[in-house]
C-alpha atoms as a PDB file:
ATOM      1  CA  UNK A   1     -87.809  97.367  93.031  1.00  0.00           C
ATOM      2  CA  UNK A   2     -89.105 100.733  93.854  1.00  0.00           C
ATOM      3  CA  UNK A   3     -89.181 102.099  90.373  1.00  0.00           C
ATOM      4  CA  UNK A   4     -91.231  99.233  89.721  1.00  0.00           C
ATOM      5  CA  UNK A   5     -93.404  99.678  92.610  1.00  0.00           C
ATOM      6  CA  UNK A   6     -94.086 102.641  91.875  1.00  0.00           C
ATOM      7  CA  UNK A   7     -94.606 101.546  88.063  1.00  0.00           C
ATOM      8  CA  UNK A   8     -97.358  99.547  88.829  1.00  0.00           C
ATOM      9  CA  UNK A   9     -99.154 102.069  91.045  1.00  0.00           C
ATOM     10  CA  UNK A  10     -98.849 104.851  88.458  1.00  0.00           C
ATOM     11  CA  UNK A  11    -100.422 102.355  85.819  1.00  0.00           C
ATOM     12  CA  UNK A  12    -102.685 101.028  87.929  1.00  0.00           C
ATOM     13  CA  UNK A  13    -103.871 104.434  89.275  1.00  0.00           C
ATOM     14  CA  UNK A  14    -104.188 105.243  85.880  1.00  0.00           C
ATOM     15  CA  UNK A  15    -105.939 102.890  84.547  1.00  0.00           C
ATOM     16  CA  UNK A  16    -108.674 103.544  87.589  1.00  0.00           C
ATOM     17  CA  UNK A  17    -108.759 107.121  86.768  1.00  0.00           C
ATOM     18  CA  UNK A  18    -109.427 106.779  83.090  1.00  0.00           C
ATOM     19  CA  UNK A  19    -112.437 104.633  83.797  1.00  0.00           C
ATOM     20  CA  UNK A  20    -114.333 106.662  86.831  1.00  0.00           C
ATOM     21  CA  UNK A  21    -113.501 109.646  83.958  1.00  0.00           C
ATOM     22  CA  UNK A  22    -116.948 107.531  82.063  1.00  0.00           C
ATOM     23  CA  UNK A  23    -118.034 105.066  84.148  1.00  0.00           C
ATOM     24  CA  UNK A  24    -120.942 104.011  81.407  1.00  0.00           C
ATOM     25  CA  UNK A  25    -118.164 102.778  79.302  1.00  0.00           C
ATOM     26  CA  UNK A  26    -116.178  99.661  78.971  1.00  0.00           C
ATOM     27  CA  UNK A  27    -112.665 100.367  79.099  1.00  0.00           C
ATOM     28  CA  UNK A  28    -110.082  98.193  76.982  1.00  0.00           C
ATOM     29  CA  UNK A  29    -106.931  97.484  77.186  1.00  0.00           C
ATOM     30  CA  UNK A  30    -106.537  99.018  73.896  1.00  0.00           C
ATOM     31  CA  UNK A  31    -107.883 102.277  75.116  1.00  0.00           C
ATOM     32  CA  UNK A  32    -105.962 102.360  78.325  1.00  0.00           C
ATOM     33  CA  UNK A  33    -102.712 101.780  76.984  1.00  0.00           C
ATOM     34  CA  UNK A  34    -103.253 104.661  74.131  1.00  0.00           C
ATOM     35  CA  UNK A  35    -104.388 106.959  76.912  1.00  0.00           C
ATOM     36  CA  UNK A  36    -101.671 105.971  79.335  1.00  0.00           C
ATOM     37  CA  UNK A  37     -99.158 105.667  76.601  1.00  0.00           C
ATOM     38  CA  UNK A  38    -100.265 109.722  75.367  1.00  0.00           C
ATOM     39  CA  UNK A  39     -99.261 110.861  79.321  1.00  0.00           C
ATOM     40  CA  UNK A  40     -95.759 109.053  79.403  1.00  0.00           C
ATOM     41  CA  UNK A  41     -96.433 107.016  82.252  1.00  0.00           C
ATOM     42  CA  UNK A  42     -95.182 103.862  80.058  1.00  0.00           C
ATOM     43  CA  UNK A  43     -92.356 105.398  77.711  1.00  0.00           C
ATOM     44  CA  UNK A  44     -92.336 101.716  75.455  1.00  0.00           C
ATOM     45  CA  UNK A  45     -95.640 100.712  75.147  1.00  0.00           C
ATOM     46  CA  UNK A  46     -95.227  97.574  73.533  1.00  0.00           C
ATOM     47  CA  UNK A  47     -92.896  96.422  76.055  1.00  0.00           C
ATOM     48  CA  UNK A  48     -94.945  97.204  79.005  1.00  0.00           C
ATOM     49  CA  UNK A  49     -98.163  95.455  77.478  1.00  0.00           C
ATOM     50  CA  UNK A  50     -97.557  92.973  79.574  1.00  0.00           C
ATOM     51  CA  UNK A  51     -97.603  94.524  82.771  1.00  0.00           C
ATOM     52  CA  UNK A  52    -100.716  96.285  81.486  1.00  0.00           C
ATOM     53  CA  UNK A  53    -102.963  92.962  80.460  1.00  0.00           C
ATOM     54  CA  UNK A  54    -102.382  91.861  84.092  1.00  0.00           C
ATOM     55  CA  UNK A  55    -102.890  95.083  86.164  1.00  0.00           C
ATOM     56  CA  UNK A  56    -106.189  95.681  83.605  1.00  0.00           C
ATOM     57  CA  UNK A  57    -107.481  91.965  84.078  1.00  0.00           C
ATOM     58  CA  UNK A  58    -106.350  92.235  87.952  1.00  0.00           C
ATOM     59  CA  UNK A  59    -108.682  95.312  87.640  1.00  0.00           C
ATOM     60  CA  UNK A  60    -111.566  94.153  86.077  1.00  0.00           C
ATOM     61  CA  UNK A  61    -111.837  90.715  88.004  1.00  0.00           C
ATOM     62  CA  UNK A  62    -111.774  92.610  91.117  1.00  0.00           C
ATOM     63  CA  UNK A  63    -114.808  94.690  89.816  1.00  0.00           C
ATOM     64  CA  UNK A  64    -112.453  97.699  90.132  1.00  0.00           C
ATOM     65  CA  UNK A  65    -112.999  99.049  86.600  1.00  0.00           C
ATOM     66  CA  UNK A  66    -115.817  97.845  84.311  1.00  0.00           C
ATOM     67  CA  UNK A  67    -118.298  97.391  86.920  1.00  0.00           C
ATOM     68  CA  UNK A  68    -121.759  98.875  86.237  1.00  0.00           C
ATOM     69  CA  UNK A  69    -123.579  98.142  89.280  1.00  0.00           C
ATOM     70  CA  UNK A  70    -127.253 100.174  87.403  1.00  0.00           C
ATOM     71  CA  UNK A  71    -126.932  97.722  84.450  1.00  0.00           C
ATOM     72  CA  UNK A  72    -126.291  94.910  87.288  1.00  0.00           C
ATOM     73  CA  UNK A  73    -129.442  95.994  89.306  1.00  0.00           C
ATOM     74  CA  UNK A  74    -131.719  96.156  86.682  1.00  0.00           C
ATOM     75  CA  UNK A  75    -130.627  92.907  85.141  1.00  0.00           C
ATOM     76  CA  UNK A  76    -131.394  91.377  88.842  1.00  0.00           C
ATOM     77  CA  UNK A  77    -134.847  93.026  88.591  1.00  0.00           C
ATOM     78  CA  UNK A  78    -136.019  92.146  85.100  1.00  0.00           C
ATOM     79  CA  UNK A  79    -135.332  88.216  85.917  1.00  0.00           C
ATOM     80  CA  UNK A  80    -136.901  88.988  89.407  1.00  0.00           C
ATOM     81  CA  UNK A  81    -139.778  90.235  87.720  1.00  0.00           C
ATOM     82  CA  UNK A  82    -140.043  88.016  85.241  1.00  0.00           C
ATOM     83  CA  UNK A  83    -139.904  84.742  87.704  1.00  0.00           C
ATOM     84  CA  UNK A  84    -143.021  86.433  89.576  1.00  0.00           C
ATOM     85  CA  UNK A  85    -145.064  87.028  86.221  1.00  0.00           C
ATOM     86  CA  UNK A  86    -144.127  83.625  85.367  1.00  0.00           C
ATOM     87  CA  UNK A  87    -145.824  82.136  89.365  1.00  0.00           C
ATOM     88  CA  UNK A  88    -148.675  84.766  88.939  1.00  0.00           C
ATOM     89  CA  UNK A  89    -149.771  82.654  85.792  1.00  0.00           C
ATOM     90  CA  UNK A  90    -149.211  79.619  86.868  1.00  0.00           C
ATOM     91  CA  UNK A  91    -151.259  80.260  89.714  1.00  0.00           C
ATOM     92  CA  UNK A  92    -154.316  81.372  87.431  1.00  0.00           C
ATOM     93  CA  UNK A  93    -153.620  78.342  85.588  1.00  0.00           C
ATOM     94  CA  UNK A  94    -153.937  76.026  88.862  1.00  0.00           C
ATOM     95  CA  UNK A  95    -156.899  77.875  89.738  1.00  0.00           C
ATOM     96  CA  UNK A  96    -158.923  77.648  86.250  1.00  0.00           C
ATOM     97  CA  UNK A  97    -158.647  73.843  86.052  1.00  0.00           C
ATOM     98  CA  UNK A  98    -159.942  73.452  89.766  1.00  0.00           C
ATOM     99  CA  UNK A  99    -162.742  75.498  88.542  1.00  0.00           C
ATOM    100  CA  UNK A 100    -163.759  73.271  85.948  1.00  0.00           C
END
């Protein structure tokens, strides 16, 4: 139990690590399992893929890893932005057929 234990937080430490290395890029399973395969910290990596999908998706659900909180902010801004263009002509709109 406490090899495993300390498995899981040597893969998952790992797995945190390789993505704050480039935070700008999405990190795959694929790409974690190479790198963390390469330093030995899973000697069979085919039979640990397991335990890697569900650390990785425990990971990314949690907004752990893959996260991109600029791309997030500016997504939030362009719809905020656009909503408000949107009222501001609508309002000229109202306006122009009172007018008339």
């Amino acid at each position: 139990s406490e090899k495993t234990n300390k498995s899981y937080r040597e893969i998952r430490n790992s797995i945190i690590q390789i993505w704050r290395n480039s935070p700008n890029q999405t990190l795959t399973i694929p790409n974690a399992q190479k790198i963390i395969s390469s330093n030995s910290i899973i000697p069979h990596p085919f039979s640990d893929i397991l335990i890697l999908f569900r650390i990785f998706t425990f990971l990314e659900h949690w907004g752990l890893i893959n996260f991109f909180p600029n791309i997030l902010i500016n997504s939030v801004l362009n719809i905020e932005e656009s909503k408000n263009q949107e009222n501001s002509t609508n309002d000229f709109i109202k306006l122009s057929d009172e007018v008339e």
